[in-house]
N, C-alpha and C. Protein backbone atom coordinates (compact mmCIF):
# COMPACT_ATOMS: atom_id res chain seq x y z
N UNK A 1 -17.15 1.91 5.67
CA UNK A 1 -15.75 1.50 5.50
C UNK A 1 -14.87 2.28 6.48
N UNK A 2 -14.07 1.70 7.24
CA UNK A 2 -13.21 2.37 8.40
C UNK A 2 -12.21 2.46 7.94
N UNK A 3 -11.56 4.09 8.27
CA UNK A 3 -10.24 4.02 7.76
C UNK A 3 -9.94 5.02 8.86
N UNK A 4 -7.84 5.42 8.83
CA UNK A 4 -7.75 6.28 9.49
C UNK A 4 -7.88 8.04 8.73
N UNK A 5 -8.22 8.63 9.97
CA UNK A 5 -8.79 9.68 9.16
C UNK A 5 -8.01 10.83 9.98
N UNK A 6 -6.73 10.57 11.02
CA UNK A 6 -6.18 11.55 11.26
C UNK A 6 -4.86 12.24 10.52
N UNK A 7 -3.49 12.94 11.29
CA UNK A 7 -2.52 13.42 10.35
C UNK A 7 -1.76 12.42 9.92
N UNK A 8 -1.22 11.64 8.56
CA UNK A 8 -0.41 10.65 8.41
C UNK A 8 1.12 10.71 8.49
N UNK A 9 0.97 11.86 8.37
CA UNK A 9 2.26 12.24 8.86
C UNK A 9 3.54 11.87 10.06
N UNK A 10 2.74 11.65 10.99
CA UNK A 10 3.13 11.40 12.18
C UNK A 10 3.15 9.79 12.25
N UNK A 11 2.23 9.60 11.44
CA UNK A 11 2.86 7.86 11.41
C UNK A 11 4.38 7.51 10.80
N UNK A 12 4.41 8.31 9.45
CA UNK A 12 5.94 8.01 9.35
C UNK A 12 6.48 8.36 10.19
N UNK A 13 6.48 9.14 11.02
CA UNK A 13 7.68 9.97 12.10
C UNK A 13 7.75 9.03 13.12
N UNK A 14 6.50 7.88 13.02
CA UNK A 14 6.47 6.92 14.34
C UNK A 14 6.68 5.91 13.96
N UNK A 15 6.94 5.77 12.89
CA UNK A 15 7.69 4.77 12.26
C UNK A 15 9.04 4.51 12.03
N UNK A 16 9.94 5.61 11.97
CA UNK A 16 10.71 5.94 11.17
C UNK A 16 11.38 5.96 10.03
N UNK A 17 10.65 5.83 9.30
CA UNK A 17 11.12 5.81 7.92
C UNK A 17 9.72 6.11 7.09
N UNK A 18 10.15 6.23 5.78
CA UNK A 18 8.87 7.24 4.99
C UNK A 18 8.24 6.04 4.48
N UNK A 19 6.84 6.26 4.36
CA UNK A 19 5.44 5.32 4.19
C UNK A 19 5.32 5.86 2.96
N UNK A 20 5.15 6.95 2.36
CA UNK A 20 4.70 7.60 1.34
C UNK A 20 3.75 7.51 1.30
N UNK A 21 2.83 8.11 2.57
CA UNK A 21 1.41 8.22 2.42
C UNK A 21 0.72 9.37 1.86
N UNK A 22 1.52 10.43 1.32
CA UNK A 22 1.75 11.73 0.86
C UNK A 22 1.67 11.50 -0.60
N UNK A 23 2.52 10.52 -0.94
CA UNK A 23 2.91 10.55 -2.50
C UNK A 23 4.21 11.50 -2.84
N UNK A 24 3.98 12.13 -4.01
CA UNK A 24 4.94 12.85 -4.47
C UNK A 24 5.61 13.95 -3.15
N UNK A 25 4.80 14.63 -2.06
CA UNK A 25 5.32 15.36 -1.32
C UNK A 25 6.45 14.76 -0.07
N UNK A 26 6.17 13.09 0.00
CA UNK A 26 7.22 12.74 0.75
C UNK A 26 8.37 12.45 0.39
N UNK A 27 8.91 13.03 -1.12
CA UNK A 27 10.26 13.38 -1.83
C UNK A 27 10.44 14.55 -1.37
N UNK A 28 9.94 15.48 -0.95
CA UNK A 28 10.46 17.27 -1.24
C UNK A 28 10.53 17.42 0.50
N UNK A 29 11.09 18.24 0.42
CA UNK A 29 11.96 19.07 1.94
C UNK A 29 10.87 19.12 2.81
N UNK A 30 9.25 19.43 2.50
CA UNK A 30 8.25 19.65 3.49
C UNK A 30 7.72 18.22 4.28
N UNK A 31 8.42 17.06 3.90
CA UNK A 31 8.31 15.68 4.47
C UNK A 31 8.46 16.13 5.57
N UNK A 32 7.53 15.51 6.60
CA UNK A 32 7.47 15.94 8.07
C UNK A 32 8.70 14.86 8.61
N UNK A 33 8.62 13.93 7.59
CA UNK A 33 10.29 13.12 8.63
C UNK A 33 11.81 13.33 8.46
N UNK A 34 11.84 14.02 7.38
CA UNK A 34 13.00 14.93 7.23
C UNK A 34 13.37 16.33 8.00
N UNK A 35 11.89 17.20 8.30
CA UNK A 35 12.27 17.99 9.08
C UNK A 35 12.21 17.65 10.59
N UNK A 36 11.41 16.63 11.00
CA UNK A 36 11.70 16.43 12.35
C UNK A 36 12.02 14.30 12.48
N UNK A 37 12.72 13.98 12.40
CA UNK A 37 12.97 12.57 12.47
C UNK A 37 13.45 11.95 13.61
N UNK A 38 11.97 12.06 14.28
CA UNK A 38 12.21 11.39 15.60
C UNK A 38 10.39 11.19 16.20
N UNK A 39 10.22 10.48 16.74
CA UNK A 39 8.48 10.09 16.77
C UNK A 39 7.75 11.46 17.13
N UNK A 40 6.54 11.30 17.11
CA UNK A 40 5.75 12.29 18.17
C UNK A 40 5.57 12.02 19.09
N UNK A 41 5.07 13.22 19.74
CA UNK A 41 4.37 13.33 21.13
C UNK A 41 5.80 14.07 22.12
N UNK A 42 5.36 14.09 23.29
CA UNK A 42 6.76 14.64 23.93
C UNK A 42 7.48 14.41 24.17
N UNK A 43 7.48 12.92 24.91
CA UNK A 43 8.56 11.69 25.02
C UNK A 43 9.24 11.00 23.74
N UNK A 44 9.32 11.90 22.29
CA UNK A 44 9.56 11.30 20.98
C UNK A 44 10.88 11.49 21.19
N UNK A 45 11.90 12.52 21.55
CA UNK A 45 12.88 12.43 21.29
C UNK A 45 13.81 11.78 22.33
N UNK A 46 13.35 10.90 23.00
CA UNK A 46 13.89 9.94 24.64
C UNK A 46 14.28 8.92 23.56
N UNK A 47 15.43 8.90 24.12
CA UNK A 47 16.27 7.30 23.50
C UNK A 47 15.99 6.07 24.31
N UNK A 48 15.85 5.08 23.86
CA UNK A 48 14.78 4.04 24.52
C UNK A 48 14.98 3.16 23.88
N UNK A 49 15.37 1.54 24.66
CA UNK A 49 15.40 0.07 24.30
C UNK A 49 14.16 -0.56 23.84
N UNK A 50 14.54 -1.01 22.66
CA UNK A 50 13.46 -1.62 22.26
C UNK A 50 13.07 -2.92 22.10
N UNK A 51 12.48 -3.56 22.71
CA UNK A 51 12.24 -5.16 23.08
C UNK A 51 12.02 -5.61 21.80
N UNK A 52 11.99 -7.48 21.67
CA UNK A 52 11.42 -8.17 20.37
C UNK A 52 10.22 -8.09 20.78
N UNK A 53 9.33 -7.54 21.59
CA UNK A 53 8.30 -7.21 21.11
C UNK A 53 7.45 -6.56 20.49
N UNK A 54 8.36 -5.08 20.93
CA UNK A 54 8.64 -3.85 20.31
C UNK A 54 8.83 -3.75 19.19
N UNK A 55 10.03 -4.30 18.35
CA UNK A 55 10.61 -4.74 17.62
C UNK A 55 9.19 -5.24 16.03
N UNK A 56 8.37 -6.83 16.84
CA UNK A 56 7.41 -6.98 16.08
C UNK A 56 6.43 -6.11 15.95
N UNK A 57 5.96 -5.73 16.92
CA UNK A 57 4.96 -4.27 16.70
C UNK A 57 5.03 -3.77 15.78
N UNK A 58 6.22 -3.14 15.93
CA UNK A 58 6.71 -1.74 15.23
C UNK A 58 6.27 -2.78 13.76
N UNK A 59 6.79 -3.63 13.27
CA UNK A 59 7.07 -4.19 12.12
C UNK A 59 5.74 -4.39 11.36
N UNK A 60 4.60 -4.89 12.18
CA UNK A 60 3.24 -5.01 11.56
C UNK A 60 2.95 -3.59 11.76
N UNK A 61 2.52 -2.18 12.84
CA UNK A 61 2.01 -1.50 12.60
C UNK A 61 2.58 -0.54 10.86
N UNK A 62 3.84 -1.24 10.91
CA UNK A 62 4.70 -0.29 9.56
C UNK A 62 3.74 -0.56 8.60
N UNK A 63 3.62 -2.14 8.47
CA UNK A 63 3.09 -2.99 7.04
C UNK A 63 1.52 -2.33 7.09
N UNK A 64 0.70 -2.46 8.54
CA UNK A 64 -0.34 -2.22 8.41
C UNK A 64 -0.69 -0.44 7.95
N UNK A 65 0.21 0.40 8.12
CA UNK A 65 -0.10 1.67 7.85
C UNK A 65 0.25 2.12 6.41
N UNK A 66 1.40 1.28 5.87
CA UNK A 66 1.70 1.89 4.53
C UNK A 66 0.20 1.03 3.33
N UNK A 67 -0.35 0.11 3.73
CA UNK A 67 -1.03 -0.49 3.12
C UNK A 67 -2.72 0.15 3.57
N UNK A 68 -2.65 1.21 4.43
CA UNK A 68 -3.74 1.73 4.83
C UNK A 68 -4.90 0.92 5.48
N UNK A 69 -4.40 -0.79 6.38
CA UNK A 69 -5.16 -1.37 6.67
C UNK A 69 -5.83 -1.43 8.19
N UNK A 70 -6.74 -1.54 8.67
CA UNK A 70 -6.95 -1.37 9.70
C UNK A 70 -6.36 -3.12 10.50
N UNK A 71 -6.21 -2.82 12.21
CA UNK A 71 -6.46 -4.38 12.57
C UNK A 71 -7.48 -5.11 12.28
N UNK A 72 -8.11 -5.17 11.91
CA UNK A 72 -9.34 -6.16 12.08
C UNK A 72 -8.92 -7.04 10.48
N UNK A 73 -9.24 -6.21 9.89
CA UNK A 73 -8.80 -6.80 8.27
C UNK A 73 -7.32 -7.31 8.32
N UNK A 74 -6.50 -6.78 8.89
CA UNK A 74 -4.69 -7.08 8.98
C UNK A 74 -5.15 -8.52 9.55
N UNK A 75 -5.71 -8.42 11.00
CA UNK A 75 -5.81 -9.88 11.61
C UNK A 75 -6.22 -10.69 10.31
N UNK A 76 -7.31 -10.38 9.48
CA UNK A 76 -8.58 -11.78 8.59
C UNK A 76 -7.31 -11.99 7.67
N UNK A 77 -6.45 -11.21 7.06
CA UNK A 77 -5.37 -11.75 5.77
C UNK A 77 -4.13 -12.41 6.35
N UNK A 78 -3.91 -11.97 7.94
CA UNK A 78 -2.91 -13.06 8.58
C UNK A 78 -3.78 -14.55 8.86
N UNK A 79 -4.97 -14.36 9.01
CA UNK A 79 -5.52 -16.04 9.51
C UNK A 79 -5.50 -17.08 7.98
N UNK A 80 -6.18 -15.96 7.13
CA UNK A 80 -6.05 -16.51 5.66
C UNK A 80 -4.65 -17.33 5.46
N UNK A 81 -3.37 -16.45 5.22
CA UNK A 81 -2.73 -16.38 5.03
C UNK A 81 -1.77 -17.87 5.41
N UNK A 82 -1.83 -17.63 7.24
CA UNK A 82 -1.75 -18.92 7.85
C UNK A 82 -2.44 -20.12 7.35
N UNK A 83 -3.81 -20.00 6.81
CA UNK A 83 -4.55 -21.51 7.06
C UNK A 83 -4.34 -21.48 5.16
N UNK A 84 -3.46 -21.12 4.63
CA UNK A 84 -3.12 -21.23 2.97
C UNK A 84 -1.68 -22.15 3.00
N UNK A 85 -1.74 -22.72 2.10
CA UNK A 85 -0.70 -23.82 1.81
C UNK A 85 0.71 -22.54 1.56
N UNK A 86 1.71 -22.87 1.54
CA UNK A 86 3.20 -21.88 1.33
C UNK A 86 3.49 -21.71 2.81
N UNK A 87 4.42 -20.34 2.50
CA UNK A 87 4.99 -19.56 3.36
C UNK A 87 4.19 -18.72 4.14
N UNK A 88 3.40 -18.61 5.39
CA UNK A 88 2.98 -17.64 6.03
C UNK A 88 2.90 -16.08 5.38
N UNK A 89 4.39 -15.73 6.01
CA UNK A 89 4.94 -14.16 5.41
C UNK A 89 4.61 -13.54 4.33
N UNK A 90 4.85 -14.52 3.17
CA UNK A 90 4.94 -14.56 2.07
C UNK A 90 3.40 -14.11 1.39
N UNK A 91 2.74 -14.98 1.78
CA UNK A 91 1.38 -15.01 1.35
C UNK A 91 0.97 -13.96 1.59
N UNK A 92 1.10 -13.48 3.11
CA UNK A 92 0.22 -12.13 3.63
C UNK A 92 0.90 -11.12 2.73
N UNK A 93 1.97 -10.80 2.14
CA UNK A 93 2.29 -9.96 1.37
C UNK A 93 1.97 -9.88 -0.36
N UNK A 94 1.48 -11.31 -0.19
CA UNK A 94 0.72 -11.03 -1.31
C UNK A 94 -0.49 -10.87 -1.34
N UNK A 95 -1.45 -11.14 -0.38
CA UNK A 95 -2.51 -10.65 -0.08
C UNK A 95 -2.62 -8.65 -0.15
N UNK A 96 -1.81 -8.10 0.60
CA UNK A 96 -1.72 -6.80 0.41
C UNK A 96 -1.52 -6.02 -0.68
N UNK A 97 -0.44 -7.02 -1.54
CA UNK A 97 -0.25 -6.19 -2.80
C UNK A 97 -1.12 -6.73 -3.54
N UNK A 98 -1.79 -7.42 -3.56
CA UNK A 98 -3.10 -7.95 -4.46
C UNK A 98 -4.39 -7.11 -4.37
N UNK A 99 -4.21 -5.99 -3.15
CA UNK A 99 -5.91 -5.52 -2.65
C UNK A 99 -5.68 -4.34 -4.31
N UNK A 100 -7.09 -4.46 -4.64
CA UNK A 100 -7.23 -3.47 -6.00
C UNK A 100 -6.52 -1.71 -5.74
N UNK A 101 -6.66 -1.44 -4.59
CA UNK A 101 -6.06 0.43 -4.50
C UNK A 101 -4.70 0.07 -4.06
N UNK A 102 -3.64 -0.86 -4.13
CA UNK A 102 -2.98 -0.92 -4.28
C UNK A 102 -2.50 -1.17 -5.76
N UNK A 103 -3.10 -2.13 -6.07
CA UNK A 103 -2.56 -2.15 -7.61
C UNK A 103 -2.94 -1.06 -8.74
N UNK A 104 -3.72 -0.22 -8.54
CA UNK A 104 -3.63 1.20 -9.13
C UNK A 104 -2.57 2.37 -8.12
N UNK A 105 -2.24 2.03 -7.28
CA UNK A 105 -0.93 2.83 -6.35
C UNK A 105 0.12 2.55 -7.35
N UNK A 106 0.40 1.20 -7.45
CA UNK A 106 1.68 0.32 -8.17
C UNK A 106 2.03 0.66 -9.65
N UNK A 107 0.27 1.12 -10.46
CA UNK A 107 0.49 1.34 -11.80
C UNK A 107 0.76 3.21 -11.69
N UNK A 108 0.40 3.61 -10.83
CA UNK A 108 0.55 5.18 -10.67
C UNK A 108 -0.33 6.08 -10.96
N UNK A 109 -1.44 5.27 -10.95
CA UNK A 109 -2.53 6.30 -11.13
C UNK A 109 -2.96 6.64 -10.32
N UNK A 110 -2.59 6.59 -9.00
CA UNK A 110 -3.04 6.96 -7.48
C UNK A 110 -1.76 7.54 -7.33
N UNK A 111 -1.60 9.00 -6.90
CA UNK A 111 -0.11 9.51 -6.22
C UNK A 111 0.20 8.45 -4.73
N UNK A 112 -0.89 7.49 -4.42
CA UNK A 112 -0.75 7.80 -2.69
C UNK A 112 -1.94 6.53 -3.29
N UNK A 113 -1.76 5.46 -1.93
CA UNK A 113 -2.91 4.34 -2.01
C UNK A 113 -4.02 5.04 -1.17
N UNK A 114 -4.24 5.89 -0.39
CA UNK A 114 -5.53 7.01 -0.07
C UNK A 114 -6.03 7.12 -1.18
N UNK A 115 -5.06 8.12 -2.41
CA UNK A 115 -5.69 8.45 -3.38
C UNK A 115 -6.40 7.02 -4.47
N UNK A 116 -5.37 6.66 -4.65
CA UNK A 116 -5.85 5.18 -5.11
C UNK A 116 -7.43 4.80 -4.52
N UNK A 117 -7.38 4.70 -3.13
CA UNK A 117 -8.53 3.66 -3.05
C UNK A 117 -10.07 4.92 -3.45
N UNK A 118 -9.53 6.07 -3.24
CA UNK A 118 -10.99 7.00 -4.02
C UNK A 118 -11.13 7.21 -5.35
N UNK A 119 -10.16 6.41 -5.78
CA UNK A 119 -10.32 5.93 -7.73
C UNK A 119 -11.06 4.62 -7.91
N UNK A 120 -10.78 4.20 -6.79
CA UNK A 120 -11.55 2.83 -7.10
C UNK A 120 -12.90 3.04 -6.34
N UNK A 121 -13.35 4.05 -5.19
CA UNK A 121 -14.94 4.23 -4.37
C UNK A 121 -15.86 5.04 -5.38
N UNK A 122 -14.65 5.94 -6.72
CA UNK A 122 -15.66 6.82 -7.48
C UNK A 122 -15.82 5.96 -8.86
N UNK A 123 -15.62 4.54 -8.80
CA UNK A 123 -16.27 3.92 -9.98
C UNK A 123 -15.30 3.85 -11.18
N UNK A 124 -14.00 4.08 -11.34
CA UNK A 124 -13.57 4.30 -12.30
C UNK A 124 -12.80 3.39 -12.91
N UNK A 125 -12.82 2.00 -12.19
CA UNK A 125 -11.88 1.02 -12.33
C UNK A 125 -12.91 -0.27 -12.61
N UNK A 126 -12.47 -0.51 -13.62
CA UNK A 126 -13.15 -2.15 -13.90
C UNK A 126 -12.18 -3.18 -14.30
N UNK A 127 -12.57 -4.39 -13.74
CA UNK A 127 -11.88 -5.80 -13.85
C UNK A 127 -12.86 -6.32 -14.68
N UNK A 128 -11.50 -7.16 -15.79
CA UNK A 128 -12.38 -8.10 -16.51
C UNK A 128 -13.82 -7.66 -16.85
N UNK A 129 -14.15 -6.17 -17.45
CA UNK A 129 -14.84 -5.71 -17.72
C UNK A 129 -16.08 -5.15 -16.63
N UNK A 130 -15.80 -6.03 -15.62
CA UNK A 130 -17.02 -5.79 -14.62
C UNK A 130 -16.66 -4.89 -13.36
N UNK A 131 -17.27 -3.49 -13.26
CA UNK A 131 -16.82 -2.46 -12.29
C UNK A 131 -16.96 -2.95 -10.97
N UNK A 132 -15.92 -2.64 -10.68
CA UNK A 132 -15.48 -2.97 -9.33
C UNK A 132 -15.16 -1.82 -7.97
N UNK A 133 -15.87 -1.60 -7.08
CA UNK A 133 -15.58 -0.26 -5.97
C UNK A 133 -15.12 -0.57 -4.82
N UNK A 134 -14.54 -1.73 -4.59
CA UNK A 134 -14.26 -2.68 -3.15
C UNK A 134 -12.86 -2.13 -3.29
N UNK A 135 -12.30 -1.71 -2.30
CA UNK A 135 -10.85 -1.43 -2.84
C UNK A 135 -9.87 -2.43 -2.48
N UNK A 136 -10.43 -3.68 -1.06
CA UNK A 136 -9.89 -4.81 -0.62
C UNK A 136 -10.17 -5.93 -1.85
N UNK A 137 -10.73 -5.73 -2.89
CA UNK A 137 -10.78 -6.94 -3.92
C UNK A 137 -9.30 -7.10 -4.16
N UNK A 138 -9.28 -8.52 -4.22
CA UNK A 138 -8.02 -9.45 -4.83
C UNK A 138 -7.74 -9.70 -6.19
N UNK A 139 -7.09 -9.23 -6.86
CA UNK A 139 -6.69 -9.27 -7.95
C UNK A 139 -5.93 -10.85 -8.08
N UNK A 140 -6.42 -11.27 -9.17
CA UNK A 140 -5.67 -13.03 -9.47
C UNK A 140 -4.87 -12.19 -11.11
N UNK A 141 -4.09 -13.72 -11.26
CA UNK A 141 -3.75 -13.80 -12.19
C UNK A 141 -4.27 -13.61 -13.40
N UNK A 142 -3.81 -12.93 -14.45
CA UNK A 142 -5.26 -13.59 -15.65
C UNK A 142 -6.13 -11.94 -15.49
N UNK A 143 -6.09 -11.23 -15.16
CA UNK A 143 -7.17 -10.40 -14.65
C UNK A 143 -6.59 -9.24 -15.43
N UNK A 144 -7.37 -8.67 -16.38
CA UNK A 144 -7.44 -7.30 -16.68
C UNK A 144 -7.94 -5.68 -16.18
N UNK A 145 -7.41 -4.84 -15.70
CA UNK A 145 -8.03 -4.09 -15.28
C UNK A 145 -8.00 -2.86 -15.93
N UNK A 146 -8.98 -2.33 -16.03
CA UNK A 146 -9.40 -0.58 -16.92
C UNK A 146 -9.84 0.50 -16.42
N UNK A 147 -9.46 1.45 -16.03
CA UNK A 147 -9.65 2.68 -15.89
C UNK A 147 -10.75 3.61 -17.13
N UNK A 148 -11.54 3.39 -16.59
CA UNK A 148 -12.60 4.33 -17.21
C UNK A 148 -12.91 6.07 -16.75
N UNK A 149 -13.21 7.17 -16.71
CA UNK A 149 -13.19 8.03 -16.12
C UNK A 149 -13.96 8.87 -16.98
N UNK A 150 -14.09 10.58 -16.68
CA UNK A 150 -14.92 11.21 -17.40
C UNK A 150 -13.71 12.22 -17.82
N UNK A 151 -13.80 13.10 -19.04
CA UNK A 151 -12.77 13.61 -19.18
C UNK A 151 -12.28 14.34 -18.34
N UNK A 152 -12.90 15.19 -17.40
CA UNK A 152 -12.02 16.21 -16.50
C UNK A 152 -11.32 15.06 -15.22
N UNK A 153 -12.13 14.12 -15.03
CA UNK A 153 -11.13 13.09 -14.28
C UNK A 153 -10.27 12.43 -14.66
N UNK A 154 -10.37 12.04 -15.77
CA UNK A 154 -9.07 11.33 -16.55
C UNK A 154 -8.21 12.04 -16.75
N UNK A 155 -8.03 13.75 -16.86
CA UNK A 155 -6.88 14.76 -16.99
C UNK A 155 -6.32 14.61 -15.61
N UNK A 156 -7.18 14.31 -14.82
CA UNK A 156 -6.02 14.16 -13.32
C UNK A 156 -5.55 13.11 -13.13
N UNK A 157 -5.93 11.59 -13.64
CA UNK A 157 -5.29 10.48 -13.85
C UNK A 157 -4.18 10.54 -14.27
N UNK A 158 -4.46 11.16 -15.37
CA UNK A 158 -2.88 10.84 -16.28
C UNK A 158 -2.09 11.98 -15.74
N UNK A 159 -2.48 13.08 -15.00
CA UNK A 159 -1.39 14.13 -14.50
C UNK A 159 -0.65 13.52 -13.18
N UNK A 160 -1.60 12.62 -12.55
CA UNK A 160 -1.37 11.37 -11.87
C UNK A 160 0.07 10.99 -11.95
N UNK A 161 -0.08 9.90 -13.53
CA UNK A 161 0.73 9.43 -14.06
C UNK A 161 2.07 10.10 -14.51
N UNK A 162 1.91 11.64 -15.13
CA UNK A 162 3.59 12.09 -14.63
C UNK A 162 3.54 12.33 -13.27
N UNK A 163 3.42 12.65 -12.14
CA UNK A 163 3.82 13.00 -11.21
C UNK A 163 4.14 11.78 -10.62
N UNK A 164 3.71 10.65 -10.89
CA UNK A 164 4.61 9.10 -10.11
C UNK A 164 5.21 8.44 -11.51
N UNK A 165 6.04 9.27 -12.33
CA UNK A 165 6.87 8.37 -13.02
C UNK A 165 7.72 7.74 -12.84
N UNK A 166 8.54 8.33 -11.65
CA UNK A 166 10.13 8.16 -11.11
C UNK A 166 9.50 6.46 -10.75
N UNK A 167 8.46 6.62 -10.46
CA UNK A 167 8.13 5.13 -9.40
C UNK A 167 8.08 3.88 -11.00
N UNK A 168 8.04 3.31 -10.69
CA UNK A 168 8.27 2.46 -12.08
C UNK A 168 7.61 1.12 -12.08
N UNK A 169 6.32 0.95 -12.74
CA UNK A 169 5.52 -0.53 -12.77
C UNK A 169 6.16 -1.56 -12.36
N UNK A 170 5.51 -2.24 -11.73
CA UNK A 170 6.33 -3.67 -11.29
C UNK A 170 6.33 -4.75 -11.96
N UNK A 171 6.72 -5.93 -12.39
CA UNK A 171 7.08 -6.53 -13.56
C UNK A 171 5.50 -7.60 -13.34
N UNK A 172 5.15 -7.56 -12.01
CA UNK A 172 3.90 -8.93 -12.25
C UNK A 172 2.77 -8.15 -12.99
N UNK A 173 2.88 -6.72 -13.47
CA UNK A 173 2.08 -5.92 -13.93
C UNK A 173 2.46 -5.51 -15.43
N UNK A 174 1.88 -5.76 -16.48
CA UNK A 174 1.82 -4.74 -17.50
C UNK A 174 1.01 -4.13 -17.66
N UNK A 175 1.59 -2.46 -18.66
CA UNK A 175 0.78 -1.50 -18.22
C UNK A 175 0.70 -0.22 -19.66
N UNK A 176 -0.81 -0.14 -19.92
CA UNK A 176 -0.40 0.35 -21.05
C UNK A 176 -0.91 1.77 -20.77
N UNK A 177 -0.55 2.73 -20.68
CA UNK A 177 -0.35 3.57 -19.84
C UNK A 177 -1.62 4.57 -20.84
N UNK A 178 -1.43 3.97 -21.85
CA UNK A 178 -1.89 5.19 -22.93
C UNK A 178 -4.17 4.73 -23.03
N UNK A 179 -3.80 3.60 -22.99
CA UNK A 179 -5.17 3.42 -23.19
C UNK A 179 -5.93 2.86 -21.27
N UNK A 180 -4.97 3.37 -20.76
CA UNK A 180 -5.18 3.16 -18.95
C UNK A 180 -5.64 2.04 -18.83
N UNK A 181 -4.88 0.77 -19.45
CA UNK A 181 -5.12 -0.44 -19.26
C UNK A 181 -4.10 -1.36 -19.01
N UNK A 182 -4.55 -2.51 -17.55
CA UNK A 182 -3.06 -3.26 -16.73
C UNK A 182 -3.57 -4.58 -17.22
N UNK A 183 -2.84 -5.39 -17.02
CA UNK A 183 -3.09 -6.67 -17.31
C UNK A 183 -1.96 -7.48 -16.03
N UNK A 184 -2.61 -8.87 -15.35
CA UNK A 184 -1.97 -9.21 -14.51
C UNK A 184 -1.58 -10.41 -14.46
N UNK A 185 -0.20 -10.12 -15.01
CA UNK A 185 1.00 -11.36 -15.35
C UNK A 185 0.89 -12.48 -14.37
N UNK A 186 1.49 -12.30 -13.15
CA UNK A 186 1.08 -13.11 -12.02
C UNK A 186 1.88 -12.59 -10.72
N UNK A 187 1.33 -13.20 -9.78
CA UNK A 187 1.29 -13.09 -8.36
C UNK A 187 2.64 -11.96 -7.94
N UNK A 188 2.13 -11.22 -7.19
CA UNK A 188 4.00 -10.66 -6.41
C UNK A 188 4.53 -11.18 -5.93
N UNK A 189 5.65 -11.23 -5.86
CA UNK A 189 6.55 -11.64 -5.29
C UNK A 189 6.97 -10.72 -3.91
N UNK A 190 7.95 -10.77 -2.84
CA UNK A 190 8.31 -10.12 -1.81
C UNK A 190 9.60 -9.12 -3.19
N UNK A 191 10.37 -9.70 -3.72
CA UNK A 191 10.95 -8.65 -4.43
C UNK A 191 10.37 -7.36 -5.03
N UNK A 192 9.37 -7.91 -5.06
CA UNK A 192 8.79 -6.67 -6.25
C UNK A 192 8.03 -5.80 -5.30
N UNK A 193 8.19 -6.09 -3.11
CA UNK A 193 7.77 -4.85 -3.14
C UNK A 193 9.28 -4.05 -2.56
N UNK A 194 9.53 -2.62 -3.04
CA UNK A 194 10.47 -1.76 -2.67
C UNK A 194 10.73 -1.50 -1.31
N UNK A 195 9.36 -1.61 -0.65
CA UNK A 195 9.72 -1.11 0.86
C UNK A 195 10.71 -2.39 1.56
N UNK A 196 11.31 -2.34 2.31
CA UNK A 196 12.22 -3.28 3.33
C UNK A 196 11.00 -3.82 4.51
N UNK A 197 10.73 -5.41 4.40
CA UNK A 197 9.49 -5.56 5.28
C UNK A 197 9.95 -6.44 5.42
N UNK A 198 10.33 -6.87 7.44
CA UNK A 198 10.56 -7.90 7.85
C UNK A 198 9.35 -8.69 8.30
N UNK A 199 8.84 -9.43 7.10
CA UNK A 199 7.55 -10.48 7.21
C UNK A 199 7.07 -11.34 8.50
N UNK A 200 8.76 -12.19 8.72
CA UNK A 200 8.84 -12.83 10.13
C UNK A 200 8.49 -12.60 11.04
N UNK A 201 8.84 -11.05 12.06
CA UNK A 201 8.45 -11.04 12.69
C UNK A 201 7.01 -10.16 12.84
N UNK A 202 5.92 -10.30 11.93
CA UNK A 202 5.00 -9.99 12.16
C UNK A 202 4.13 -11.37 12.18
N UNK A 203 5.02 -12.38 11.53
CA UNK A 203 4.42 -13.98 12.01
C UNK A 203 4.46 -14.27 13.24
N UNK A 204 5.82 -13.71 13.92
CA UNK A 204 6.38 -14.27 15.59
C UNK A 204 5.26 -13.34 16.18
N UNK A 205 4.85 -12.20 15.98
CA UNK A 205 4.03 -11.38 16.72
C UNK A 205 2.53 -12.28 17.19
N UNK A 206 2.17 -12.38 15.80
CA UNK A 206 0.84 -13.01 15.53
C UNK A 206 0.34 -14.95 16.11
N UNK A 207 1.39 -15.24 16.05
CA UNK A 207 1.63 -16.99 16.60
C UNK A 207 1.89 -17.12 18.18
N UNK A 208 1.98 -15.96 18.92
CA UNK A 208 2.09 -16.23 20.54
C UNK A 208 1.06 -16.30 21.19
């Protein structure tokens, strides 16, 4: 399974704005984009025009980094996405918030979808009764999911769970926090995700 495995830090800073790939630490003062908010490398703090191409880039590498996806997989859920009846945009964003280490990010038992997706590689998550370790599985409608764990892991689950309270379940989700069990109302919507994601032009990017 390929993932990135360098500082994430510097992606928000090259992003500009916070990914919360940190979790709880990209609230507190040691956020690397609060103390330095301006890209890396040496040429980060050069003020510089930024083309609509630029522009789309920037916009998919955002989507693709807060969702921890690589290109290759980003490309297969934009072709999906495209050759699916609806809205382009739309779809691919529900494709993302549908992958399973996101929807334990969403319920808060992952500080961080990193952490998330090693809740779902160490076995601890089952759908509709049947364990599941893929962390790109698609969650449908209709679908129950359970957190199983051993006790010294389940004390970090739920310590988990206060430390992302401020963050607050999303409504296509109920969530019973006590017996670590979600149930899935239906599909996301673009409202229900918090971050600001201009969908479009990662369509205009992808269609030239």
């Amino acid at each position: 399974m390929a993932r990135y495995i360098n500082a994430v830090c510097r992606l928000c800073r090259r992003e500009g704005e916070k990914l919360f790939l940190k979790g709880p630490r990209c609230l507190t003062p040691k956020c690397a984009l609060a103390r330095r908010s301006y890209a890396p490398g040496q040429h980060g703090q050069m003020r510089t025009k930024i083309s609509n191409y630029g522009l789309q880039l920037r916009e998919k590498q955002k989507v693709k980094r807060t969702y921890g996806v690589l290109e290759r997989q980003f490309r297969k859920y934009f072709k999906l996405a495209s050759h699916s009846k609806g809205v382009t945009g739309k779809i691919l964003l529900q494709f993302l918030e549908r992958r399973l280490d996101n929807v334990i990010f969403r319920l808060g038992v992952g500080v961080s979808r990193a952490q998330s997706r090693q809740v779902v590689r160490h076995n601890f998550v089952f759908v509709n009764s049947h364990r599941v370790n893929i962390p790109s599985y698609l969650i449908s409608t209709g679908d129950i999911i359970q957190i199983k764990a051993k006790e010294k892991a389940e004390k970090k689950l739920r310590d988990n769970l206060e430390l992302s309270k401020e963050r607050s379940v999303p409504s296509w989700l109920e969530f019973d926090a006590a017996g670590l069990k979600a149930k899935v109302v239906r599909l996301p919507e673009k409202e229900d995700i918090q971050q600001p994601i201009e969908e479009q032009l990662i369509v205009e990017l992808y269609s030239k």
